[in-house]
N, C-alpha and C. Protein backbone atom coordinates (compact mmCIF):
# COMPACT_ATOMS: atom_id res chain seq x y z
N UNK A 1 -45.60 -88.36 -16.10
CA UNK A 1 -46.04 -87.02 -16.39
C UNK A 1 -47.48 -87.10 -16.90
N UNK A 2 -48.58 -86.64 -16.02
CA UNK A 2 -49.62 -86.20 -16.49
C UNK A 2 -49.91 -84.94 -17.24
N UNK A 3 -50.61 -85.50 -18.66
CA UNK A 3 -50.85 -84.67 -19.42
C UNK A 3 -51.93 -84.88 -20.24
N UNK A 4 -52.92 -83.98 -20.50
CA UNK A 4 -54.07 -84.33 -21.89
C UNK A 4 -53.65 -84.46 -23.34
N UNK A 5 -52.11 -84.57 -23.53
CA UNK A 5 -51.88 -85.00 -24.53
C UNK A 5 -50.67 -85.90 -24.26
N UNK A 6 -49.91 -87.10 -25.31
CA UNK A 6 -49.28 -87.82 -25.34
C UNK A 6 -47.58 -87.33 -26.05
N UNK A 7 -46.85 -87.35 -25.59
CA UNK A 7 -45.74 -87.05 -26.01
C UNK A 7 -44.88 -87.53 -26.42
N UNK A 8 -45.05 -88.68 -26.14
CA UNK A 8 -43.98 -90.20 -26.67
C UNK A 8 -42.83 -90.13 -26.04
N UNK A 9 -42.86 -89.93 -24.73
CA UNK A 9 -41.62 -89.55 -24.10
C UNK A 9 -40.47 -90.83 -24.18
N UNK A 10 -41.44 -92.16 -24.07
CA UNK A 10 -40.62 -93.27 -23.89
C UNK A 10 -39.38 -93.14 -25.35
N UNK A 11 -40.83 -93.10 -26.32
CA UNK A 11 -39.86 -93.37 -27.65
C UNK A 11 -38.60 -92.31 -27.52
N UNK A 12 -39.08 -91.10 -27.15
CA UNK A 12 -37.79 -90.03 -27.54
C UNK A 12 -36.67 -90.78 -26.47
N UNK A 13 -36.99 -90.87 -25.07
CA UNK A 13 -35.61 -92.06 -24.44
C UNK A 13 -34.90 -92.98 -24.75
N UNK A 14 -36.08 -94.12 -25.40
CA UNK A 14 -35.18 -95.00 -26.26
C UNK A 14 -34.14 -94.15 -27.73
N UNK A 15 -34.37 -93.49 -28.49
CA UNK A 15 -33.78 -93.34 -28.97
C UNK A 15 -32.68 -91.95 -28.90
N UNK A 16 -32.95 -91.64 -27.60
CA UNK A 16 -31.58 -90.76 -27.11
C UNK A 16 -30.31 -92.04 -26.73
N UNK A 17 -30.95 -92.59 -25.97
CA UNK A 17 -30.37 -94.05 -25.04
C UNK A 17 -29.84 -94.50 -26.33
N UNK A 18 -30.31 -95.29 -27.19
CA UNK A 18 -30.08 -96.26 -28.27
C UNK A 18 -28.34 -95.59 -29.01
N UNK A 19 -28.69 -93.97 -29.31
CA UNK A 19 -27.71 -93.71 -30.60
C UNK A 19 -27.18 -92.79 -29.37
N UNK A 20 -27.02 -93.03 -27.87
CA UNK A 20 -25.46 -92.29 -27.23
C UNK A 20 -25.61 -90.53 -27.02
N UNK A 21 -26.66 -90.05 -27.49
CA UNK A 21 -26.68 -88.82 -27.91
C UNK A 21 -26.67 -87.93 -26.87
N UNK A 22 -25.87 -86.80 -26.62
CA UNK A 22 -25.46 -86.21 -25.21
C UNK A 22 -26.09 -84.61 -25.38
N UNK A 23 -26.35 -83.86 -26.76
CA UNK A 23 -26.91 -83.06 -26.93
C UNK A 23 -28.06 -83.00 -27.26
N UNK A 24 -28.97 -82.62 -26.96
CA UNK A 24 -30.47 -82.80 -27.59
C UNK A 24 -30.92 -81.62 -27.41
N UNK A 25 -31.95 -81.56 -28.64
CA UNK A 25 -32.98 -79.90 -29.10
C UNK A 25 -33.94 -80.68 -28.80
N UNK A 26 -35.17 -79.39 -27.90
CA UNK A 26 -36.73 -79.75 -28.10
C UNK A 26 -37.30 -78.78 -28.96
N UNK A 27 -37.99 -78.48 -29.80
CA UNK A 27 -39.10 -77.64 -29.88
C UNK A 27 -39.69 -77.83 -30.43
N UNK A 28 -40.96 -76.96 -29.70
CA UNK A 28 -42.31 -76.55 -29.09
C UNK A 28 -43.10 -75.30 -29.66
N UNK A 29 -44.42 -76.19 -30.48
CA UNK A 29 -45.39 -74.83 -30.91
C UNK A 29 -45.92 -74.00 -29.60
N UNK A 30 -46.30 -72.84 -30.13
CA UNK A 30 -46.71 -71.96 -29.00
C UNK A 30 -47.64 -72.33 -28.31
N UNK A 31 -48.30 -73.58 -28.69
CA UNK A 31 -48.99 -74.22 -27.68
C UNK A 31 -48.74 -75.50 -26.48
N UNK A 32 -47.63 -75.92 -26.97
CA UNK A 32 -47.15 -76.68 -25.92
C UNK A 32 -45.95 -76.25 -25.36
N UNK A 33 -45.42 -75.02 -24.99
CA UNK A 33 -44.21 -74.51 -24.70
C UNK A 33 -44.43 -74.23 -23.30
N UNK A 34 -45.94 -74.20 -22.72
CA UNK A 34 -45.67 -75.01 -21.23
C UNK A 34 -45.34 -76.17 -20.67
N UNK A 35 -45.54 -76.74 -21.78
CA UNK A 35 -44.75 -78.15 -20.98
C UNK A 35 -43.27 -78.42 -21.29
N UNK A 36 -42.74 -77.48 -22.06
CA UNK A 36 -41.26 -77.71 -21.99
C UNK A 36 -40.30 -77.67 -20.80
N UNK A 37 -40.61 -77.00 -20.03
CA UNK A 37 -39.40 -77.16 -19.06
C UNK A 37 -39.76 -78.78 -18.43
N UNK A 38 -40.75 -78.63 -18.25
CA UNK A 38 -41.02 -80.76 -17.39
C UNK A 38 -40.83 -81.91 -18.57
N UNK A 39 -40.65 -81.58 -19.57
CA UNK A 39 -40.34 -82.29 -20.81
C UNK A 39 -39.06 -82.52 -20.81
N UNK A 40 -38.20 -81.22 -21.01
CA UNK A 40 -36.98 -81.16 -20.65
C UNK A 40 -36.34 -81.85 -19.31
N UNK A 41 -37.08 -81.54 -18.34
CA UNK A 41 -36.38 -82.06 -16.56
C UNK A 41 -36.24 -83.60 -16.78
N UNK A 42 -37.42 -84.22 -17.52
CA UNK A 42 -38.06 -85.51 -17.27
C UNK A 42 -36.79 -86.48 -18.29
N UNK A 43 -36.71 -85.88 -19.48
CA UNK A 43 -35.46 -86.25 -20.03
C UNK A 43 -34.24 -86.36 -19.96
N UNK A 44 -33.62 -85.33 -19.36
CA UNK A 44 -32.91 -85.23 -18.47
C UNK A 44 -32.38 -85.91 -17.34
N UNK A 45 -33.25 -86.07 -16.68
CA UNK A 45 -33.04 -87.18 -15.52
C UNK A 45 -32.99 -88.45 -15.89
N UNK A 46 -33.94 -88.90 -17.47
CA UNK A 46 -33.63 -90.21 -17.63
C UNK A 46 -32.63 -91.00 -18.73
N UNK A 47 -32.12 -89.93 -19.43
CA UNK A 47 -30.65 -90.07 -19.98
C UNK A 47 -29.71 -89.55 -19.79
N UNK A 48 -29.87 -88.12 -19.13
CA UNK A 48 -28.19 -88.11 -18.60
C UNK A 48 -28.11 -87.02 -19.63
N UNK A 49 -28.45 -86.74 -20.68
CA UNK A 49 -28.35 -85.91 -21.95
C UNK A 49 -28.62 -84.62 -21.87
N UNK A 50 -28.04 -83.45 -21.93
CA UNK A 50 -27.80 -81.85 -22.17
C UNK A 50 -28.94 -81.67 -23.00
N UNK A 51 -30.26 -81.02 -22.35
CA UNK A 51 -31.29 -80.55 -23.16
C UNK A 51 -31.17 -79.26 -23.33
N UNK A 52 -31.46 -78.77 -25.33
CA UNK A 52 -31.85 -77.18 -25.13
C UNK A 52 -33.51 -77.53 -25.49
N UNK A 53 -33.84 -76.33 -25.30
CA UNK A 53 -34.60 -75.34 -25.48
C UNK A 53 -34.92 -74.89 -26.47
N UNK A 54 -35.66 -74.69 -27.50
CA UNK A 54 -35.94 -73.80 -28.51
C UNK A 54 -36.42 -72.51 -27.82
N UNK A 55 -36.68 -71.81 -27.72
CA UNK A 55 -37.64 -70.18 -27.51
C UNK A 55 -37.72 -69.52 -28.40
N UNK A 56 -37.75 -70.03 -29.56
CA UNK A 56 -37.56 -69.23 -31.10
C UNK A 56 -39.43 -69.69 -31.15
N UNK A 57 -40.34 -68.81 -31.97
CA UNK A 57 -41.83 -68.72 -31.73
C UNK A 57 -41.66 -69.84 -33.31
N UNK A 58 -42.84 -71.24 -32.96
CA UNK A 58 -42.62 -72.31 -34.20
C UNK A 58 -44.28 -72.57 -34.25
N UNK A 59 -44.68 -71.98 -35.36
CA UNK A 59 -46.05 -72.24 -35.76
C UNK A 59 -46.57 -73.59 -37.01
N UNK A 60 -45.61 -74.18 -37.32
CA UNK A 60 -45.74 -75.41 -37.79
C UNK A 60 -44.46 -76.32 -38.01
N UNK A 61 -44.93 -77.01 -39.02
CA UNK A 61 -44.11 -77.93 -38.72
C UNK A 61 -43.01 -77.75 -40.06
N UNK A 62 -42.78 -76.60 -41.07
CA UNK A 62 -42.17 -76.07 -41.58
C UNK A 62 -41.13 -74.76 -40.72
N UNK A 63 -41.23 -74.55 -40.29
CA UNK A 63 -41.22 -73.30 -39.01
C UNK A 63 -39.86 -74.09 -38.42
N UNK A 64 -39.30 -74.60 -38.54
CA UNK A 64 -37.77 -75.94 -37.89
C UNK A 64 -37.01 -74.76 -37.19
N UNK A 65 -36.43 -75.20 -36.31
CA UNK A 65 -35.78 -74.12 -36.06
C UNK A 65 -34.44 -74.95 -36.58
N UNK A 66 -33.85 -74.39 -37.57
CA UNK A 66 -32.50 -74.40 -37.81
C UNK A 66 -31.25 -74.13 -37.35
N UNK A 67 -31.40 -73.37 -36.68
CA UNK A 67 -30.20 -72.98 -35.42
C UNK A 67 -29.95 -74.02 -34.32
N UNK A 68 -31.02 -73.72 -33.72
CA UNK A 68 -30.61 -74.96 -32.73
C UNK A 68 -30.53 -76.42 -33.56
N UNK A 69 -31.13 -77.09 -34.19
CA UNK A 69 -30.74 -78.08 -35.05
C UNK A 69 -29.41 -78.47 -35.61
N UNK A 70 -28.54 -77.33 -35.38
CA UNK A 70 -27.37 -77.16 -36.09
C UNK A 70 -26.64 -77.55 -34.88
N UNK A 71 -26.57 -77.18 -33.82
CA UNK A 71 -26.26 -77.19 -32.59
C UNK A 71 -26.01 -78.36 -31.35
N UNK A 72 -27.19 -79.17 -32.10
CA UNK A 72 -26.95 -80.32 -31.43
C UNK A 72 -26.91 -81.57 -31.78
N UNK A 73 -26.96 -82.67 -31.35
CA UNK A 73 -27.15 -84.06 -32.34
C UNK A 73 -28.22 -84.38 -32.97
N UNK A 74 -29.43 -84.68 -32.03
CA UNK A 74 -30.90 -84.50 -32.43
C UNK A 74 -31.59 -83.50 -32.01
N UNK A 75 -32.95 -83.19 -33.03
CA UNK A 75 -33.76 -82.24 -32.14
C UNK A 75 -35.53 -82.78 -32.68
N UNK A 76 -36.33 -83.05 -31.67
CA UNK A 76 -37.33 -83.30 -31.39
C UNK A 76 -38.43 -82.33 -31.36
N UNK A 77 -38.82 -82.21 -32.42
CA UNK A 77 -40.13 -80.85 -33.08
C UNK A 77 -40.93 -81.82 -32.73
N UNK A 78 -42.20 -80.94 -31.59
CA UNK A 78 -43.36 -81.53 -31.16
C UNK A 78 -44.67 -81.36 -31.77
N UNK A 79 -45.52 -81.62 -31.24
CA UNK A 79 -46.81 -81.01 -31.89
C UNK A 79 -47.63 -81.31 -33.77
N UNK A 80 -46.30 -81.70 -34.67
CA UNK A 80 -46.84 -81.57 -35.83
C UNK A 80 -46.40 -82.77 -36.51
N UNK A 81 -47.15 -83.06 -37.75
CA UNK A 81 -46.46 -84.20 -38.42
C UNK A 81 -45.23 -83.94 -39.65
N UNK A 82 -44.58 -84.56 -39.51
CA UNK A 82 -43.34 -84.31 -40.67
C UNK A 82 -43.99 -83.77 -41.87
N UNK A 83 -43.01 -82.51 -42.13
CA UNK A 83 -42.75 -81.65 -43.73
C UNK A 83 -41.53 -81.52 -43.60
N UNK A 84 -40.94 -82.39 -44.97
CA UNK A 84 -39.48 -81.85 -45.33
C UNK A 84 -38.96 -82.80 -44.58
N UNK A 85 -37.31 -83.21 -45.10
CA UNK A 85 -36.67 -84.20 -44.91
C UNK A 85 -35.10 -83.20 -43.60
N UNK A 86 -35.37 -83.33 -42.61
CA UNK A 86 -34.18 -83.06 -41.80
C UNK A 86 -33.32 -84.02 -41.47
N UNK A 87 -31.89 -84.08 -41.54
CA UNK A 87 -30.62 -84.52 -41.19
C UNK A 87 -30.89 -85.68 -39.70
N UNK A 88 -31.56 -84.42 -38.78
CA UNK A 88 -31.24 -84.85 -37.18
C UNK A 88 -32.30 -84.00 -36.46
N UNK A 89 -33.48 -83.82 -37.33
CA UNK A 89 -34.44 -83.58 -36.83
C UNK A 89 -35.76 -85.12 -36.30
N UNK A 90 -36.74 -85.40 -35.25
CA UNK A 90 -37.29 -86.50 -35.41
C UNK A 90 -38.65 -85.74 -35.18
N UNK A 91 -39.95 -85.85 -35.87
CA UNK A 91 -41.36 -85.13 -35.52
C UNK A 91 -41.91 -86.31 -34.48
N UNK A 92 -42.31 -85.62 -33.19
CA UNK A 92 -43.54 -86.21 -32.74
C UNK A 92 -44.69 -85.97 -32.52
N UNK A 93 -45.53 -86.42 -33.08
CA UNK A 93 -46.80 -85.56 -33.69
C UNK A 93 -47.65 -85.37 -32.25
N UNK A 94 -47.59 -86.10 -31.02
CA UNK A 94 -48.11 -85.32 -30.08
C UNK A 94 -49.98 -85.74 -30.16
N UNK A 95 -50.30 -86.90 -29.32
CA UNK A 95 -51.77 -86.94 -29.52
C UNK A 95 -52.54 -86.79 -28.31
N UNK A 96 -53.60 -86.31 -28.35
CA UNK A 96 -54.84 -85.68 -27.35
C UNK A 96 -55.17 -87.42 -26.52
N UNK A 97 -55.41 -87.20 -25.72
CA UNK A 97 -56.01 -87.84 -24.64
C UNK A 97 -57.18 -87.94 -24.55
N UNK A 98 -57.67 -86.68 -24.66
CA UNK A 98 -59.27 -86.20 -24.02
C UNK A 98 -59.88 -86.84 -24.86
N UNK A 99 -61.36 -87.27 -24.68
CA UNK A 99 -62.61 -87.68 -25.32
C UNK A 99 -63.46 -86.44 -25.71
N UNK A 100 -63.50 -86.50 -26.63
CA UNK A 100 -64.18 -85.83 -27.68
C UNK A 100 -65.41 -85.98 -27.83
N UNK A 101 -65.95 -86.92 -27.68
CA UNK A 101 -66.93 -87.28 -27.85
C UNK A 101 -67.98 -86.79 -27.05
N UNK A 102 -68.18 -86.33 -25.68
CA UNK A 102 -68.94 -85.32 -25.58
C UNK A 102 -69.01 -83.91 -25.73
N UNK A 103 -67.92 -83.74 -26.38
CA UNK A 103 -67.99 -82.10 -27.35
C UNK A 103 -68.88 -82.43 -28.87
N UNK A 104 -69.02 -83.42 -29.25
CA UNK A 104 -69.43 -83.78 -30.67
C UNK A 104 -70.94 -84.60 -30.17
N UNK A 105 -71.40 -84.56 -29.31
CA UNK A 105 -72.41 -84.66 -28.72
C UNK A 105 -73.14 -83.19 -28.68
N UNK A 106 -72.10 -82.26 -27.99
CA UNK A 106 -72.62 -81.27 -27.87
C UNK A 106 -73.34 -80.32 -29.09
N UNK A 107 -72.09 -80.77 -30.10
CA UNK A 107 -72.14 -79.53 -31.17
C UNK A 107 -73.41 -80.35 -32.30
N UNK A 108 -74.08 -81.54 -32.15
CA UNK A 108 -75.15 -82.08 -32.79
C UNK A 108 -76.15 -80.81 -33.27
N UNK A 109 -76.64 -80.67 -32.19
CA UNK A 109 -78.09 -79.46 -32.90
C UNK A 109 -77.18 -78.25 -33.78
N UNK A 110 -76.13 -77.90 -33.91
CA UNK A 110 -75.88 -76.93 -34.50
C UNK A 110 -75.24 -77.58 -35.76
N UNK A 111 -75.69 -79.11 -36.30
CA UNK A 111 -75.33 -79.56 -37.72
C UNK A 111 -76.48 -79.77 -37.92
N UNK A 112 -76.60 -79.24 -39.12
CA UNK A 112 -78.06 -79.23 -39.83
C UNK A 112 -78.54 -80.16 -40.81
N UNK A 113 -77.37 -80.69 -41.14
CA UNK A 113 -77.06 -81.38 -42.51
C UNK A 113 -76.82 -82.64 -42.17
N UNK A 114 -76.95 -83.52 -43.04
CA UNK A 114 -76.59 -85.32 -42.98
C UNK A 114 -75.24 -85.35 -43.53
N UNK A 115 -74.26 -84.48 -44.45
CA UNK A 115 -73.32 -84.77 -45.13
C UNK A 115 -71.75 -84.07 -44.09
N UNK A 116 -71.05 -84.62 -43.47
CA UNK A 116 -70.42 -83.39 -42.48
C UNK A 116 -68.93 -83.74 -43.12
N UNK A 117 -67.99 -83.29 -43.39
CA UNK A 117 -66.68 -82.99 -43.57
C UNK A 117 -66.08 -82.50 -42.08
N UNK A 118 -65.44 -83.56 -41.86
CA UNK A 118 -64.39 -83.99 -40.56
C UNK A 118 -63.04 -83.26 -40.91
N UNK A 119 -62.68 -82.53 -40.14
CA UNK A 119 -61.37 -81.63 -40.07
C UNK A 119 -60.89 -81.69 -38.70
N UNK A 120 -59.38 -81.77 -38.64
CA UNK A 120 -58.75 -81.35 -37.49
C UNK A 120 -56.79 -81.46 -37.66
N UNK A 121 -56.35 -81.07 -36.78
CA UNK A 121 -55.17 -80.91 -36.50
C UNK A 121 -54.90 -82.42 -36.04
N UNK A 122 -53.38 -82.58 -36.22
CA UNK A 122 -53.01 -83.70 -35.73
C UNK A 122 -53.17 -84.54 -34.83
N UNK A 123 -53.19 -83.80 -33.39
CA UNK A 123 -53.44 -84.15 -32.17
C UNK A 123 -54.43 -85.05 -31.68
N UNK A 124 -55.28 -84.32 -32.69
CA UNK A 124 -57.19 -85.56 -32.56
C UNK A 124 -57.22 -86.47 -33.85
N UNK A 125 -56.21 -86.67 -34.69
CA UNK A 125 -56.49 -87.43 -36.16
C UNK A 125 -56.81 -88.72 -35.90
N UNK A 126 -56.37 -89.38 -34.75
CA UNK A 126 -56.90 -90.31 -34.07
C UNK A 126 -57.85 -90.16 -33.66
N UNK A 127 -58.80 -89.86 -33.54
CA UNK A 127 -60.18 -89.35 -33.08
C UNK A 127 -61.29 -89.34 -34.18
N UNK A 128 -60.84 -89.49 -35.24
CA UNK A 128 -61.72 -89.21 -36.32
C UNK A 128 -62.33 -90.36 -36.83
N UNK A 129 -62.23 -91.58 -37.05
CA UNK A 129 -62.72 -92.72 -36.94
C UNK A 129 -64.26 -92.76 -35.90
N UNK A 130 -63.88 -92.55 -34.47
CA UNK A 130 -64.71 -92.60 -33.39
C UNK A 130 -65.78 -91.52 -33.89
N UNK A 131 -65.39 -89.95 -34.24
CA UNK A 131 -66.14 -89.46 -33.93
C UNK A 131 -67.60 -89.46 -35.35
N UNK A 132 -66.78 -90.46 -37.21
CA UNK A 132 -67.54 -90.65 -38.11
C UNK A 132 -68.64 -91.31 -37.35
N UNK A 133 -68.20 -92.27 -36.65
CA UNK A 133 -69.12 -93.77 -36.25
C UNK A 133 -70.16 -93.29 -35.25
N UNK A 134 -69.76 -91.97 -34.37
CA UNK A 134 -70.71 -91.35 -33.75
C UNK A 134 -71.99 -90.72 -34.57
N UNK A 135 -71.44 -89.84 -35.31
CA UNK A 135 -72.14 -89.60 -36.88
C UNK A 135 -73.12 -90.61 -37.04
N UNK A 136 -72.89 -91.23 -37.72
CA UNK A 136 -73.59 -92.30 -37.89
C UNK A 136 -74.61 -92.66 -37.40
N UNK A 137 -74.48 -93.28 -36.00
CA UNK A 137 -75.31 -93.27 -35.38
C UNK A 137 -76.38 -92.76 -35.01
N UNK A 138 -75.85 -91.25 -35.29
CA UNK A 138 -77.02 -90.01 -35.41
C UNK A 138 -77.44 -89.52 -36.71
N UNK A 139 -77.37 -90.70 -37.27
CA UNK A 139 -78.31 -90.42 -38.65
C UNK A 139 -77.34 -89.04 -39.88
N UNK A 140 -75.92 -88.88 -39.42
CA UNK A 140 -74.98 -88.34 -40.39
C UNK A 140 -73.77 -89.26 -40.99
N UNK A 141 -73.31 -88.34 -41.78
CA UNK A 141 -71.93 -89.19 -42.91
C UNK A 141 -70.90 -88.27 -42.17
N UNK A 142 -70.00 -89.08 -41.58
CA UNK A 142 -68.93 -88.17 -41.51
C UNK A 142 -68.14 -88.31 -42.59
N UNK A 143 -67.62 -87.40 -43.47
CA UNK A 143 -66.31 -87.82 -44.21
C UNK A 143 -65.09 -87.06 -44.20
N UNK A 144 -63.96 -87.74 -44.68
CA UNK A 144 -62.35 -86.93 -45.15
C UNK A 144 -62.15 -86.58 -45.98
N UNK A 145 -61.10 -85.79 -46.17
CA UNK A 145 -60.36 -85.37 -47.29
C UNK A 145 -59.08 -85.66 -47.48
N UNK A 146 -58.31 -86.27 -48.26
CA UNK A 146 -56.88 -86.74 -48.23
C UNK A 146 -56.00 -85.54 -48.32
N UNK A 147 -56.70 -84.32 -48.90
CA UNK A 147 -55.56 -83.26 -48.75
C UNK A 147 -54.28 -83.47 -49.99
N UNK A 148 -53.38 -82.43 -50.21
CA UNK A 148 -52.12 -82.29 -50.51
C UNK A 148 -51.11 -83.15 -50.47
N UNK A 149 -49.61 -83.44 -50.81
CA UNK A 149 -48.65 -83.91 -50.58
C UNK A 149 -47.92 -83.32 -49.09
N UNK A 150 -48.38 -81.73 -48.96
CA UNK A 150 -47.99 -81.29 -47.12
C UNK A 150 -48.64 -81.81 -46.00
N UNK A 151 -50.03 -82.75 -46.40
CA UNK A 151 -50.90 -83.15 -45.25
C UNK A 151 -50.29 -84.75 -45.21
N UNK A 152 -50.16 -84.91 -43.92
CA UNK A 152 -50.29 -86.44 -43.83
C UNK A 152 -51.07 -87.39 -43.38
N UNK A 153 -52.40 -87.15 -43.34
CA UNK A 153 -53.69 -87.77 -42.77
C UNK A 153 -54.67 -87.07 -43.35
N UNK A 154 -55.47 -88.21 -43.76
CA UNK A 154 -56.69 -87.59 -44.42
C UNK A 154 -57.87 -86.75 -42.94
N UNK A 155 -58.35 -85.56 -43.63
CA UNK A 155 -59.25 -84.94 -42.71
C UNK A 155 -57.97 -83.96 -42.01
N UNK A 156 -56.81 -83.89 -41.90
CA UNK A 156 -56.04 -83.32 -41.71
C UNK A 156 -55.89 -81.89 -42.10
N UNK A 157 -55.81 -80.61 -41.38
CA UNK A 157 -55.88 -79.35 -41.83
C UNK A 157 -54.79 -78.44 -40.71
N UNK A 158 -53.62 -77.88 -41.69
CA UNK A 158 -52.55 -77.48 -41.48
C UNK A 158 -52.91 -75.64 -41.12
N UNK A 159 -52.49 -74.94 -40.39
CA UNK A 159 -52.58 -73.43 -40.61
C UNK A 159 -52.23 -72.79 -41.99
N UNK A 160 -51.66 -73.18 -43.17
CA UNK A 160 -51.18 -72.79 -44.10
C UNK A 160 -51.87 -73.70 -45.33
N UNK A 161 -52.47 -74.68 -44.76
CA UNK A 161 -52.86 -75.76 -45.49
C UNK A 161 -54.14 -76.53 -45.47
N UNK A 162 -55.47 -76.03 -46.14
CA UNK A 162 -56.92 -76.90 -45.95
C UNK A 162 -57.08 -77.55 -47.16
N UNK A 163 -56.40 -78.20 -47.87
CA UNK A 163 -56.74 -78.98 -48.81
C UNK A 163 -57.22 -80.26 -48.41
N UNK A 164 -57.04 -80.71 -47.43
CA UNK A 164 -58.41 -81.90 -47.02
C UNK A 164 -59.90 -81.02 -46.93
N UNK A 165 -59.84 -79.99 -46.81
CA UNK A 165 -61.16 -79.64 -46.38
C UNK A 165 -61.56 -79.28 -47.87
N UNK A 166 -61.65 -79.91 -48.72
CA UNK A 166 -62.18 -79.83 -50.21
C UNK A 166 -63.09 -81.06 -50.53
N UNK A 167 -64.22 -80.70 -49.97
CA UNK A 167 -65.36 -81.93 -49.44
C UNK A 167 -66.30 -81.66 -50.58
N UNK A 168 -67.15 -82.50 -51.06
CA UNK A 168 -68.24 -82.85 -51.16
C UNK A 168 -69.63 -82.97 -49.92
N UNK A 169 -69.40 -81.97 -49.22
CA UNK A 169 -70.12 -81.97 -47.91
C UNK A 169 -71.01 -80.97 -47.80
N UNK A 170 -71.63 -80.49 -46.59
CA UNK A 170 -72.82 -79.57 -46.66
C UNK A 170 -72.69 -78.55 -45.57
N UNK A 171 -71.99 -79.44 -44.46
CA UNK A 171 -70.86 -78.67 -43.36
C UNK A 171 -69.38 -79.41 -42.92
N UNK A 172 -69.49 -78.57 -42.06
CA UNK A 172 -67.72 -79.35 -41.42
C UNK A 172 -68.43 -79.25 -40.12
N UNK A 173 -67.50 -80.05 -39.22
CA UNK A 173 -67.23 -80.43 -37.81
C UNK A 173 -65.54 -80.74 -37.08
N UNK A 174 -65.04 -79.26 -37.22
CA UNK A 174 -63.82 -79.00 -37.06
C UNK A 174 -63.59 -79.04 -35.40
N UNK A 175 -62.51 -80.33 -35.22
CA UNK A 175 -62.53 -80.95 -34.14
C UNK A 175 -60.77 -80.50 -33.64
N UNK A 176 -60.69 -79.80 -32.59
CA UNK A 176 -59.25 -79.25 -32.24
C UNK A 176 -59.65 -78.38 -30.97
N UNK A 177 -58.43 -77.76 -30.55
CA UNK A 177 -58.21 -77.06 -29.23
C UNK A 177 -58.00 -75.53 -29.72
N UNK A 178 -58.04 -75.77 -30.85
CA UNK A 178 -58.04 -73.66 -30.89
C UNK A 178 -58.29 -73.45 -32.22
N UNK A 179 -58.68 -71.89 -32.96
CA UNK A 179 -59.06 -72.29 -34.01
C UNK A 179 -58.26 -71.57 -34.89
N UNK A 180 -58.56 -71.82 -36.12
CA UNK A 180 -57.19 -71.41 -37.41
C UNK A 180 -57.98 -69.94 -37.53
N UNK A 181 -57.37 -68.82 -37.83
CA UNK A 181 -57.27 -67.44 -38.43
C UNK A 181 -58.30 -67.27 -39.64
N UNK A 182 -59.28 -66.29 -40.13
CA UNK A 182 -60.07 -66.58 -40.68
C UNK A 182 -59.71 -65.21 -41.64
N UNK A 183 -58.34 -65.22 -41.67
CA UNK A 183 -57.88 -64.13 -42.70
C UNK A 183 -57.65 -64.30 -44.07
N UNK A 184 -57.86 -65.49 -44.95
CA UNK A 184 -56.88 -65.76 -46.18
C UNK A 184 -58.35 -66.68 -47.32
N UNK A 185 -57.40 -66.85 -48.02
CA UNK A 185 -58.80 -67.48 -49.42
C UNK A 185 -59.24 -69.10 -48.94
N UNK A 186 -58.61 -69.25 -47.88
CA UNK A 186 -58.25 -70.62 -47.74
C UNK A 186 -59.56 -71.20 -46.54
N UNK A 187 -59.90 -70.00 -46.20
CA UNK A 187 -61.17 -70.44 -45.04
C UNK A 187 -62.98 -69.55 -44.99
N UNK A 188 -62.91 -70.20 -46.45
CA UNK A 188 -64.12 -69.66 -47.09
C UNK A 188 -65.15 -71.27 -46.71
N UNK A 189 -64.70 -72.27 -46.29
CA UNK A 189 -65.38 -73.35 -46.30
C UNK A 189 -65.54 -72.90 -44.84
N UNK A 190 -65.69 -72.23 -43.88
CA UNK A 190 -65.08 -72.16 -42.11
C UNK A 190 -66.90 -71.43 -42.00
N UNK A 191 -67.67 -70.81 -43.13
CA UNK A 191 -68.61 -70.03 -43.57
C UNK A 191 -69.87 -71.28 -42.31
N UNK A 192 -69.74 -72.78 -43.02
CA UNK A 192 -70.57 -73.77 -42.46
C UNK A 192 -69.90 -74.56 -41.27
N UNK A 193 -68.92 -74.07 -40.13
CA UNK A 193 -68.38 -74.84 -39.47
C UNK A 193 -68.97 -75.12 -38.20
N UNK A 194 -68.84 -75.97 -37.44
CA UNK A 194 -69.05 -76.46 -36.17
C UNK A 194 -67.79 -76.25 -35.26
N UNK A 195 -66.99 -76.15 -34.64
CA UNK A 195 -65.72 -76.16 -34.05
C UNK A 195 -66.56 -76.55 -32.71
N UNK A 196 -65.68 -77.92 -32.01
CA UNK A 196 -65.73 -78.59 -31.02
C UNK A 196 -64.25 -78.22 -30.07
């Protein structure tokens, strides 16, 4: 399955395969809920295992759907990193493919500053290493923020949650595929942002 992001399909097989499991839950933030049905087919065909569906709308990774969870043996929440301890829930946090790096090329002339505060969603947290060292190179600091006990990666920034973005910085360079809501007390730092 070609895709610009990674799904861990193998791992979720091995461990359908491993523990016997004949019922299985997927769900899917509203951004990857096109790839559920080929997620579903692809699993399917390679264990033998009764896939549902979530279609309940899941905007993080608090957001569980509990119903279906109840319903089946395991259920596989995509897209986010673990909050909260579930029974027979497993998170796969779901990582980007794409190179970044000529979007952070791009967005150069519009950082003004040497000091930049690195933000993003899970998907690219792997990405953030590459894109400091790019920094660098161009004569900036990239740095993180470790965030909260709800974040699990430093530079990490949740829809409900920017406590990594509590920098010592001068801007940000908010690196993701769509951007957070600019309604709440929480995105007063968004004032100096770059979004790639």
């Amino acid at each position: 399955m070609k895709n610009q992001f990674d799904f861990d399909l193998e791992k979720i097989i091995n461990i359908i395969k491993e523990k016997h499991f004949k019922k299985v839950g997927l769900q899917f933030p509203e951004g990857f809920k096109r790839q559920a049905f080929s997620v579903s087919q692809m699993l399917e065909e390679r264990t033998g295992a009764d896939i549902l569906i979530s279609g309940n709308p899941c905007f993080g990774a608090c957001d569980i759907d509990i119903s279906l969870a109840g319903k089946v043996e395991i259920m596989f929440h995509f897209g986010h990193s673990k909050m909260g301890n579930f029974d027979n829930v497993v998170f796969i946090e779901t990582r980007s493919n794409v190179d970044v790096l000529p979007c952070v090329k791009t967005a150069l002339p519009l950082l003004a500053a040497n000091k930049i505060g690195l933000i993003t969603t899970v998907q690219h947290i792997h990405k953030l290493d590459e894109v400091s060292n790019f920094l660098l190179e161009h004569g900036m600091e990239g740095i993180t923020g470790k965030g909260d006990l709800r974040v699990s990666y430093p530079g990490q920034v949740l829809g409900c949650n920017f406590t990594a973005a509590r920098l010592d910085c001068d801007e940000y360079l908010y690196i993701g595929n769509y951007s957070f809501s600019r309604g709440d007390r929480h995105t007063e730092w968004m004032e100096n942002t770059a979004a790639i």
